[in-house]
C-alpha atoms as a PDB file:
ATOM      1  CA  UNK A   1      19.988  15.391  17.538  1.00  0.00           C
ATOM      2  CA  UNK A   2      18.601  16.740  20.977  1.00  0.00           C
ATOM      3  CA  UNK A   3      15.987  19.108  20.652  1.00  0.00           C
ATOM      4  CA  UNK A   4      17.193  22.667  22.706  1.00  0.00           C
ATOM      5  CA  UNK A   5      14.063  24.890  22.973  1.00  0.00           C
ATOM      6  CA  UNK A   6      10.617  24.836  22.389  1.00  0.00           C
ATOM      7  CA  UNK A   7      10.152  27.199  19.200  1.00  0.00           C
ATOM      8  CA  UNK A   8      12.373  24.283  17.904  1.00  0.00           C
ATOM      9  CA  UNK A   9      10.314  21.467  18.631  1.00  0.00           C
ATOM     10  CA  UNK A  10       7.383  23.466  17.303  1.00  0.00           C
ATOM     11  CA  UNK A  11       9.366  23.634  13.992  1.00  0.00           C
ATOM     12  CA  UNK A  12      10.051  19.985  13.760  1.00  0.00           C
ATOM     13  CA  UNK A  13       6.533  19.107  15.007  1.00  0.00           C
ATOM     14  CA  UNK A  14       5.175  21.222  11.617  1.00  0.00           C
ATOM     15  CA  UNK A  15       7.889  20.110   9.166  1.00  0.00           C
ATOM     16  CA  UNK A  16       6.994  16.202  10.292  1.00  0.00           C
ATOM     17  CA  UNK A  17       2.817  16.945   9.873  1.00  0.00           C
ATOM     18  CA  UNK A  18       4.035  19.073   6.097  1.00  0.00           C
ATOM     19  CA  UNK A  19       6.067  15.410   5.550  1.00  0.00           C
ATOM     20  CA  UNK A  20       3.659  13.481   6.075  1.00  0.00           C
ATOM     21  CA  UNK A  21       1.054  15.487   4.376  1.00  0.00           C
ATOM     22  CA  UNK A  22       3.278  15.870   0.873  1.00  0.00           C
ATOM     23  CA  UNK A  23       4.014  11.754   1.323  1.00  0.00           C
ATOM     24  CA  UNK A  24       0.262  11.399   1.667  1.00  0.00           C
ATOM     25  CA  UNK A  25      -0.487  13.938  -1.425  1.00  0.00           C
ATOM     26  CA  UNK A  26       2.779  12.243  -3.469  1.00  0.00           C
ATOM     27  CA  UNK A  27       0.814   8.543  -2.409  1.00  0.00           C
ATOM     28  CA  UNK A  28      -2.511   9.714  -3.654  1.00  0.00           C
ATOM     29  CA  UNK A  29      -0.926  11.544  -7.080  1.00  0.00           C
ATOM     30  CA  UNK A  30       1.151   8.002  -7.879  1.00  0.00           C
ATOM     31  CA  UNK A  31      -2.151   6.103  -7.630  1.00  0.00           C
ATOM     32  CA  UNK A  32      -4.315   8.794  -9.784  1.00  0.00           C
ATOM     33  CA  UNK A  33      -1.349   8.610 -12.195  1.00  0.00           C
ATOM     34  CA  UNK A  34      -0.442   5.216 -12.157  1.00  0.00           C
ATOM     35  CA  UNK A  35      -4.469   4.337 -12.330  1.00  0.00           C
ATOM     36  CA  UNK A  36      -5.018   6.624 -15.273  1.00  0.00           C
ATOM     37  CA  UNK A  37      -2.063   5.277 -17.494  1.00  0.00           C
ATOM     38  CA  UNK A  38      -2.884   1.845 -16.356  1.00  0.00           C
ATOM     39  CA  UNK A  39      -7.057   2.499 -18.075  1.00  0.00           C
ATOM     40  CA  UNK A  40      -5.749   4.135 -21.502  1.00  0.00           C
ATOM     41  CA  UNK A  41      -3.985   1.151 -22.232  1.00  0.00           C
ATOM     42  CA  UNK A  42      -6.337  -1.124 -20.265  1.00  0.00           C
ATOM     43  CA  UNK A  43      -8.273  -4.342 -21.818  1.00  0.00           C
ATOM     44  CA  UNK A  44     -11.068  -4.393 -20.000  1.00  0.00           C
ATOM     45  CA  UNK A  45     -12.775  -7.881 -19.565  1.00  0.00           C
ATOM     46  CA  UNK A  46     -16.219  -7.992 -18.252  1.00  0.00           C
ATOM     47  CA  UNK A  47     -17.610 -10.947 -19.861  1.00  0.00           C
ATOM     48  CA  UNK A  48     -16.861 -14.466 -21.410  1.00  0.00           C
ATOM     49  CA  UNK A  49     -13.772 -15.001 -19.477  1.00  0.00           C
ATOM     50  CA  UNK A  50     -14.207 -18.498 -19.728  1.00  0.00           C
ATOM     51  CA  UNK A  51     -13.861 -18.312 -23.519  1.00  0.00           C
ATOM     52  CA  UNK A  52     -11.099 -15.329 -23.366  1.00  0.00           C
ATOM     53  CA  UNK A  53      -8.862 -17.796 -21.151  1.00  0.00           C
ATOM     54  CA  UNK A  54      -9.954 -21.465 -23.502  1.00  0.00           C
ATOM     55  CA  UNK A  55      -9.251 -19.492 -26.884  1.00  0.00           C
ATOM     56  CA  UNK A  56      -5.769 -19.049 -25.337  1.00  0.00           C
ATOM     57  CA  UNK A  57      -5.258 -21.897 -23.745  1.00  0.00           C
ATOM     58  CA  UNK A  58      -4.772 -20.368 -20.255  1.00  0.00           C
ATOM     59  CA  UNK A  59      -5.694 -23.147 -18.281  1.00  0.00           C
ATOM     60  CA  UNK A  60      -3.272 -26.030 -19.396  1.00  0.00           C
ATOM     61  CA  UNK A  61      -0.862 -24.229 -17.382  1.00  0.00           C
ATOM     62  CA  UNK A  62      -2.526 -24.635 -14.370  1.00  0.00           C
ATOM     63  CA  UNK A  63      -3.336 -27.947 -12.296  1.00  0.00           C
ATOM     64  CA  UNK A  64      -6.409 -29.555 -12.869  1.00  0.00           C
ATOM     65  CA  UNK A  65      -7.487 -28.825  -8.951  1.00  0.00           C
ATOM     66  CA  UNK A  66      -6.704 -25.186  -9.758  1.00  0.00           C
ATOM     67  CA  UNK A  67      -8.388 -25.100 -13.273  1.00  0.00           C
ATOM     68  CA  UNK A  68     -11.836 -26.533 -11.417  1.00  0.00           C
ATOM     69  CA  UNK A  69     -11.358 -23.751  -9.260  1.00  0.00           C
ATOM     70  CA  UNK A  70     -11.000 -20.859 -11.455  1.00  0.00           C
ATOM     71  CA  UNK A  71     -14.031 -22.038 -13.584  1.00  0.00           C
ATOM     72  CA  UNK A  72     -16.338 -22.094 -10.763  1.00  0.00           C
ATOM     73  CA  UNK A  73     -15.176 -18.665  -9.956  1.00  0.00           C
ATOM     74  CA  UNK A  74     -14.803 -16.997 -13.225  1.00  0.00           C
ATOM     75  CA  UNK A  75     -18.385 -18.655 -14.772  1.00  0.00           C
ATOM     76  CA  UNK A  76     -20.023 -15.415 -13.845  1.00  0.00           C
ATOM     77  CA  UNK A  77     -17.468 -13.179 -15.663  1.00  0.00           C
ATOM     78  CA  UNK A  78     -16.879 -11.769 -12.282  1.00  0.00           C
ATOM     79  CA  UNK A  79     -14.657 -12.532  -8.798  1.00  0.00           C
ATOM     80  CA  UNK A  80     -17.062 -11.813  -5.615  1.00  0.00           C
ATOM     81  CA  UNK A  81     -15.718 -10.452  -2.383  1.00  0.00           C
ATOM     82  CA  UNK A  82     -17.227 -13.670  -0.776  1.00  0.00           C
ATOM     83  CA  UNK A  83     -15.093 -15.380  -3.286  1.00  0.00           C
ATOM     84  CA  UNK A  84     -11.573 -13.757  -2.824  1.00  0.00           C
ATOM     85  CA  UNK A  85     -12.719 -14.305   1.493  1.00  0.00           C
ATOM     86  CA  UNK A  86     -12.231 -18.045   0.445  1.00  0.00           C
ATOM     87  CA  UNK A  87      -9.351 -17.838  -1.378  1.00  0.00           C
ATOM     88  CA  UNK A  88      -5.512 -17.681  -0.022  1.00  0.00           C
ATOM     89  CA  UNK A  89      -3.021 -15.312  -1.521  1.00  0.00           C
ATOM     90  CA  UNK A  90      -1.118 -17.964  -3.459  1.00  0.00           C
ATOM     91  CA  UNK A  91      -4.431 -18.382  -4.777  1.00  0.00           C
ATOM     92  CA  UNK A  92      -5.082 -15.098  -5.798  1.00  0.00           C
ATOM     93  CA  UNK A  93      -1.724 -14.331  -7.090  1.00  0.00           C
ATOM     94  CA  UNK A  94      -2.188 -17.466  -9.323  1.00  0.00           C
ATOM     95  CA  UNK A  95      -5.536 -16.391 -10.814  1.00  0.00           C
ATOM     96  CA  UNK A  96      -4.001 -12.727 -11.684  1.00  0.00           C
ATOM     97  CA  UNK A  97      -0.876 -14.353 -13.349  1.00  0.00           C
ATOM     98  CA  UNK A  98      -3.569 -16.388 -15.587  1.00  0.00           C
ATOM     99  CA  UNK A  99      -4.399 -13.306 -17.238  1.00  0.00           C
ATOM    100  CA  UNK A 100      -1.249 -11.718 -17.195  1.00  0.00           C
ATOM    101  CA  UNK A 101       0.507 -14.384 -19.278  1.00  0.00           C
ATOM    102  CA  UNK A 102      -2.359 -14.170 -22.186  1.00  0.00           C
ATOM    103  CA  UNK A 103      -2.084 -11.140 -23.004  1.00  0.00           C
ATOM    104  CA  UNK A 104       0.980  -8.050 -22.131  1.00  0.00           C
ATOM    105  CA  UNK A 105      -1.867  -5.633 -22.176  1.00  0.00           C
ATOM    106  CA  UNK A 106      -3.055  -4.366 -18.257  1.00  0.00           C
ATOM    107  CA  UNK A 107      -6.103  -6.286 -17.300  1.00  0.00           C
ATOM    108  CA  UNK A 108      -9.212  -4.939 -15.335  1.00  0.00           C
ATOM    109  CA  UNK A 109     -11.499  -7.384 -14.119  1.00  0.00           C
ATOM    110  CA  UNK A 110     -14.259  -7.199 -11.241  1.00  0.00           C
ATOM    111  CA  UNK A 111     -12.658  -8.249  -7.951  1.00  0.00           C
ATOM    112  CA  UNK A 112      -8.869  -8.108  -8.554  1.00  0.00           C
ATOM    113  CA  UNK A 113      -8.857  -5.108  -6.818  1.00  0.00           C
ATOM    114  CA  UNK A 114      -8.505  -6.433  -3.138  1.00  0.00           C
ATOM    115  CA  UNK A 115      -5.546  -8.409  -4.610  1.00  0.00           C
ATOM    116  CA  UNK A 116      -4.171  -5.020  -5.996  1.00  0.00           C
ATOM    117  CA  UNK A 117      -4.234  -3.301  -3.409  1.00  0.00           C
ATOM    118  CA  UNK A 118      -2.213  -5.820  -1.328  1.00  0.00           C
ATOM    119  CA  UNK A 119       0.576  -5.790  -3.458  1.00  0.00           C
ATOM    120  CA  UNK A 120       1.946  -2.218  -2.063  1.00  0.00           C
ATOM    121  CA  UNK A 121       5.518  -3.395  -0.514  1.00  0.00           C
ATOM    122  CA  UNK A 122       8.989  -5.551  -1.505  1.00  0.00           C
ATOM    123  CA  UNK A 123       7.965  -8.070   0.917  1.00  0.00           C
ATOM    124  CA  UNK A 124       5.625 -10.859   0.290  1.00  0.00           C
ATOM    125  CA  UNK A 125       4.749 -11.688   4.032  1.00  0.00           C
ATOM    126  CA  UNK A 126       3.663  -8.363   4.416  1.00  0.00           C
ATOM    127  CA  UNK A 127       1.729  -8.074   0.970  1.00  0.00           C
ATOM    128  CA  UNK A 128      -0.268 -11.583   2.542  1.00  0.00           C
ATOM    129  CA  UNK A 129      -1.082 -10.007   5.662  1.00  0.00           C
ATOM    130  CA  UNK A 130      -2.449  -7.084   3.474  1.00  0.00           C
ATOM    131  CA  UNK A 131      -4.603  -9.459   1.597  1.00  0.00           C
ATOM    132  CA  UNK A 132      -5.927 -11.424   4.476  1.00  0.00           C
ATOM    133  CA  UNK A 133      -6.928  -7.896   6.063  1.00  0.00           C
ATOM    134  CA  UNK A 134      -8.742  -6.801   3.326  1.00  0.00           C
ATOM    135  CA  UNK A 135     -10.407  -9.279   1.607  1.00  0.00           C
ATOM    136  CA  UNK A 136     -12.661  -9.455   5.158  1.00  0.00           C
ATOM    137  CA  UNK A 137     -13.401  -5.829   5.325  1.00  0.00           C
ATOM    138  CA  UNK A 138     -17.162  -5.519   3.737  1.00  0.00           C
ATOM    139  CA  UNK A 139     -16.366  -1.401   3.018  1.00  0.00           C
ATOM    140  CA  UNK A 140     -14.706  -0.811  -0.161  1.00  0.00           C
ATOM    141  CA  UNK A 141     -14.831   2.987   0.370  1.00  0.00           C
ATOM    142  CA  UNK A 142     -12.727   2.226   3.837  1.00  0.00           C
ATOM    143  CA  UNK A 143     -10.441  -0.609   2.025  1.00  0.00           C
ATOM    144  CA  UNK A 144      -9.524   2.304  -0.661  1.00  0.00           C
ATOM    145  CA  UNK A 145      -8.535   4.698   2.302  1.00  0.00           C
ATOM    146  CA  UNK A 146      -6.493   2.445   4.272  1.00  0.00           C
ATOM    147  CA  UNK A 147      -4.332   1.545   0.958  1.00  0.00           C
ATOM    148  CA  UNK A 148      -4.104   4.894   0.312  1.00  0.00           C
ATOM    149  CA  UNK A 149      -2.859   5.766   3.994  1.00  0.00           C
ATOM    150  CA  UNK A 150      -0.898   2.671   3.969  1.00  0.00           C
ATOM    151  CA  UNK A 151       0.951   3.415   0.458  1.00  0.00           C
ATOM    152  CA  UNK A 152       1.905   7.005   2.500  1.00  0.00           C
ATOM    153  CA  UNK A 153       3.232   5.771   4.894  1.00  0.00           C
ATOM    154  CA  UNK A 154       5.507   2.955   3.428  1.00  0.00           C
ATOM    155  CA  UNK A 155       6.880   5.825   1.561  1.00  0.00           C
ATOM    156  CA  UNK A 156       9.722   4.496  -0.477  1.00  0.00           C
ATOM    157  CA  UNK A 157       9.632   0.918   0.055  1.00  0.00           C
ATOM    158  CA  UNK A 158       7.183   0.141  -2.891  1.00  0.00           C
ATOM    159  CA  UNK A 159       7.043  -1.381  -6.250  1.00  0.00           C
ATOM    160  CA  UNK A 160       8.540   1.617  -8.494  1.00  0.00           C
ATOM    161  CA  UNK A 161       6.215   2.655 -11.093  1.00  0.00           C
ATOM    162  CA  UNK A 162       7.953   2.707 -14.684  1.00  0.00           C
ATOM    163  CA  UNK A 163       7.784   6.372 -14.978  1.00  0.00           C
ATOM    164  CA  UNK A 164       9.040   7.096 -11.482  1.00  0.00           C
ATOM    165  CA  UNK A 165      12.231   8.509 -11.073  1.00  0.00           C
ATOM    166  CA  UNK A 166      15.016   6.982  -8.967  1.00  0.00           C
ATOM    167  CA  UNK A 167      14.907   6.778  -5.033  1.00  0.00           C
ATOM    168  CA  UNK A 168      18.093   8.564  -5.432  1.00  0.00           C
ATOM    169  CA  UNK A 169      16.889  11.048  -7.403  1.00  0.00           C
ATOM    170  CA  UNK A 170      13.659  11.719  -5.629  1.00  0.00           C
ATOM    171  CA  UNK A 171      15.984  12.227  -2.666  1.00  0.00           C
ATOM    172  CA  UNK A 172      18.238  14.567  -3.809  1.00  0.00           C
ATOM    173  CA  UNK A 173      15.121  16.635  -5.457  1.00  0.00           C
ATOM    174  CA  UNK A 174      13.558  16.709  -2.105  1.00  0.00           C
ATOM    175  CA  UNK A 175      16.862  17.650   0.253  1.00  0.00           C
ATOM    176  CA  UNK A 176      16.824  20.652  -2.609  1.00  0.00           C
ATOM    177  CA  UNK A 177      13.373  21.636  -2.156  1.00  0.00           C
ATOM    178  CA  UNK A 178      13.890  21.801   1.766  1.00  0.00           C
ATOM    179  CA  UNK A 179      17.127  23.502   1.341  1.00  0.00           C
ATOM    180  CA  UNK A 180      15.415  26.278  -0.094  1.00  0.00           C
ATOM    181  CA  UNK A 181      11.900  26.264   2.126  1.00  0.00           C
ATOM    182  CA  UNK A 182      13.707  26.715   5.193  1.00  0.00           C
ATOM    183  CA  UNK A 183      17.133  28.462   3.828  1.00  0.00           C
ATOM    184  CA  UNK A 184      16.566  32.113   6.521  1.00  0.00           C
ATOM    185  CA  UNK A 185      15.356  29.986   9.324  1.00  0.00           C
ATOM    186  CA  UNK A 186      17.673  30.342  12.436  1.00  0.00           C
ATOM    187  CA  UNK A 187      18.065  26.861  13.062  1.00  0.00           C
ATOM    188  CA  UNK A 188      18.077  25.234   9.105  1.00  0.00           C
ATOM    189  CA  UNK A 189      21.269  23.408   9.781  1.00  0.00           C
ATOM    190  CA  UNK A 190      19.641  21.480  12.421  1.00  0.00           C
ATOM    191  CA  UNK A 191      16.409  21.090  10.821  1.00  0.00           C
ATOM    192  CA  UNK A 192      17.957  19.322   7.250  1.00  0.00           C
ATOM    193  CA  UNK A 193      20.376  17.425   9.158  1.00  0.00           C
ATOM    194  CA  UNK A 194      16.748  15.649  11.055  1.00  0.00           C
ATOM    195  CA  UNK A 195      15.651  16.139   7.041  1.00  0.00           C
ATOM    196  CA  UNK A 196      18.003  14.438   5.659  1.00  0.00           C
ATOM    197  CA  UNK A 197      18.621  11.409   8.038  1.00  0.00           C
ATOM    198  CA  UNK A 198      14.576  10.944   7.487  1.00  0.00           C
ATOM    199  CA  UNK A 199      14.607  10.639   4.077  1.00  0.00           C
ATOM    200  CA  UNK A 200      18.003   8.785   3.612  1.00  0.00           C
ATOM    201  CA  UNK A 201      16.686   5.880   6.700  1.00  0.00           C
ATOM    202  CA  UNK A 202      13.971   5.238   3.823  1.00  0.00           C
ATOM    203  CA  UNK A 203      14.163   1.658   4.192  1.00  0.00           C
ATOM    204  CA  UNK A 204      11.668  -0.468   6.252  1.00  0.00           C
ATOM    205  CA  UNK A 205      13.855  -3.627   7.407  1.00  0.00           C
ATOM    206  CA  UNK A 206      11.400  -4.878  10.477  1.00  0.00           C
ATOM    207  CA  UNK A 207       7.868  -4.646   8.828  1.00  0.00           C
ATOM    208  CA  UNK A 208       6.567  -5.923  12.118  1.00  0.00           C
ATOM    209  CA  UNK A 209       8.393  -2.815  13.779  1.00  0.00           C
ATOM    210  CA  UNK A 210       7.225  -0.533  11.286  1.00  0.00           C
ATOM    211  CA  UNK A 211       2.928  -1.931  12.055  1.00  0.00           C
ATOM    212  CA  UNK A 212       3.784  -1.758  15.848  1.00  0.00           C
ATOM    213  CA  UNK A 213       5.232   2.002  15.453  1.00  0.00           C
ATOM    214  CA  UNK A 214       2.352   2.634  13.470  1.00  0.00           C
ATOM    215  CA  UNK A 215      -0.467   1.387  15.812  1.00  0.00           C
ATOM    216  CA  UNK A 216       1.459   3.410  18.507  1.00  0.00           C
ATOM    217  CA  UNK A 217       1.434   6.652  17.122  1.00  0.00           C
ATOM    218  CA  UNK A 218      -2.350   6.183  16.072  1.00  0.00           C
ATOM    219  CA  UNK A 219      -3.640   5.212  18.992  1.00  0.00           C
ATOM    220  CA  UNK A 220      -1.163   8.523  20.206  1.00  0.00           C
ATOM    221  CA  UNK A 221      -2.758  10.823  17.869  1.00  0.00           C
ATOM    222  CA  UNK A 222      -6.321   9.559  18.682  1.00  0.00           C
ATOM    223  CA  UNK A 223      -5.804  10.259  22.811  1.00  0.00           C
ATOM    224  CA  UNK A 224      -4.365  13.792  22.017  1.00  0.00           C
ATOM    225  CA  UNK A 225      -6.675  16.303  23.077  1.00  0.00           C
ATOM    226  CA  UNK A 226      -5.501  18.361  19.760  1.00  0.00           C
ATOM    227  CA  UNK A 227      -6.698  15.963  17.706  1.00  0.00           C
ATOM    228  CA  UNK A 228      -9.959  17.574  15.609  1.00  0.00           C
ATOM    229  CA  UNK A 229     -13.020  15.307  15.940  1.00  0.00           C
ATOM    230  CA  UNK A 230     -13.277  14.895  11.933  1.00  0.00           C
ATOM    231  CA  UNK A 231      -9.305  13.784  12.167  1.00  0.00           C
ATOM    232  CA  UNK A 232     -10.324  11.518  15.503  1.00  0.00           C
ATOM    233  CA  UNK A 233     -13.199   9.773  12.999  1.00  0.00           C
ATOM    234  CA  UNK A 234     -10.681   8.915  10.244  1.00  0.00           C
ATOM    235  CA  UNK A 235      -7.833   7.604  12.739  1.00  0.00           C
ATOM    236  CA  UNK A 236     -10.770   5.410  14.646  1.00  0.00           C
ATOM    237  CA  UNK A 237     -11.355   3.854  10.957  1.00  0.00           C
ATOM    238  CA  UNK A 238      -8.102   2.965   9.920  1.00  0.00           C
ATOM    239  CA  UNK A 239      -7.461   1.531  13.560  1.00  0.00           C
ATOM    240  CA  UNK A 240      -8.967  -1.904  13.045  1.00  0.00           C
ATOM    241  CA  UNK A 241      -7.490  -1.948   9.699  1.00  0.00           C
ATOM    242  CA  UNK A 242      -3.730  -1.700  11.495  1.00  0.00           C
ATOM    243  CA  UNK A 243      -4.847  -3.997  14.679  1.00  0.00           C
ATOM    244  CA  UNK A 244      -5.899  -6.761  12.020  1.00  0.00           C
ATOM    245  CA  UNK A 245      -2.804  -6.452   9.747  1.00  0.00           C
ATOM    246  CA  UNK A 246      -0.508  -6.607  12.929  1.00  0.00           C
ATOM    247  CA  UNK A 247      -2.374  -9.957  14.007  1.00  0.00           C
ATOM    248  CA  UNK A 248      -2.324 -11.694   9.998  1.00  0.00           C
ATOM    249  CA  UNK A 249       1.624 -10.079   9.690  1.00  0.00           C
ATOM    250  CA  UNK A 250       2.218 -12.254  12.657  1.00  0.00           C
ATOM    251  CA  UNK A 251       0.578 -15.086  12.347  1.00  0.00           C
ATOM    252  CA  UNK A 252       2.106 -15.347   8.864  1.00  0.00           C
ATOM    253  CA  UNK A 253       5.557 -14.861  10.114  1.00  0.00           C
ATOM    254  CA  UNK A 254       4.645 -17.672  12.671  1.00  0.00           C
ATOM    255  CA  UNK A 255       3.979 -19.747  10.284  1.00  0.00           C
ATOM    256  CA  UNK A 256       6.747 -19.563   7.561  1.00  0.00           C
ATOM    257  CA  UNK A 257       9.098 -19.734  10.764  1.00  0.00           C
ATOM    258  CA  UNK A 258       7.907 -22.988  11.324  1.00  0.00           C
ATOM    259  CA  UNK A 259       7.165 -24.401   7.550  1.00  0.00           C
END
């Protein structure tokens, strides 16, 4: 809907910075959550995963290529980030599957966590160009933030966590909650109907279009003159982060289109 006045921009300005902020705090309370249930019921494996994976039998599954491979990597009870730079996604994916089928218990092993942290969408492409932008970023402070900001901003279109309520439901909770925040402002019809065609258009269908709309506003909020020096520091950090994820998205697309 067209905007009529100032004092109503204003009002949509601050309910889109409180969105984002609450997506950004909902992101960051998932991960603590889904982090903490995931280490109470962890097994964590920090040495002898050569023997964990024989006693099992892992590696008969795998090709004998593959099963070379994952020796040489896993011989040091470890995966280096100069190791995951060298390996593809299909790679990686096949190396966290190894341990997955041994045991149903969660897994925490040194250097899956590049892998993890790709695996934030529905769509594989996009989870690949996630992979191949991190796994060459040296800063594992700076990885952790750009998930983090990342996982905000995809909002909805994630893997649901088993304790997660429904979109649906998370929906209709939130239309409620705004309902009642802005229930004696002048202008609350206008403001829920923006509310509620935000939340219900949820789903990313371009994820090239949702990286090209993301670079734009960043590189937006960075040239705005209102922009706090401490927020300008954190944009300029993630920036490379979305340039290089725009260039692997691509280039992946580019190639499946042609496979």
């Amino acid at each position: 809907m067209q905007i009529q006045n100032n004092q109503n921009q204003n009002l949509l300005y601050q309910n889109t910075n409180q969105n984002k902020k609450l997506q950004e705090e909902n992101s960051y309370e998932n991960f603590v959550a889904s982090t903490k249930t995931a280490k109470e019921d962890a097994v964590f494996l920090t040495k002898y995963l050569i023997d964990f994976v024989d006693k099992q039998g892992g590696f008969s599954s795998l090709t004998k290529e593959d099963e070379a491979l994952f020796r040489a990597i896993l011989e040091d009870d470890k995966i280096s980030t100069s190791e995951v730079k060298n390996l593809s996604y299909e790679q990686m994916a096949k190396l966290n599957q190894l341990f997955k089928d041994l045991n149903s218990e969660t897994f925490f092993i040194k250097g899956f966590d590049i892998f993890h942290k790709s695996n934030v969408s529905n769509d594989e492409n996009f989870n690949k160009a996630i992979f191949e932008t991190l796994k060459n970023k040296d800063d594992e402070t700076q990885r952790t933030l750009f998930s983090l900001d990342l996982k905000a901003k995809l909002g909805y279109n994630r893997p649901r966590l088993p304790f997660e309520k429904s979109i649906d439901e998370e929906i209709a909770q939130r239309i409620a909650f705004e309902k009642e925040k802005y229930k004696d402002f002048p202008n609350k019809d206008e403001i829920m109907e923006n509310l509620i065609k935000e939340l219900k258009n949820w789903k990313i269908i371009d994820y090239g279009s949702f990286i090209e709309q993301t670079l734009f506003q960043l590189r937006k909020d960075i040239s705005n003159p209102s922009t706090s020096e401490d927020a300008k520091y954190y944009l300029l950090k993630n920036l490379p982060y979305y340039e290089d994820l725009q260039k692997n998205y691509n280039q992946i697309q580019k190639e499946t289109k042609y496979a």
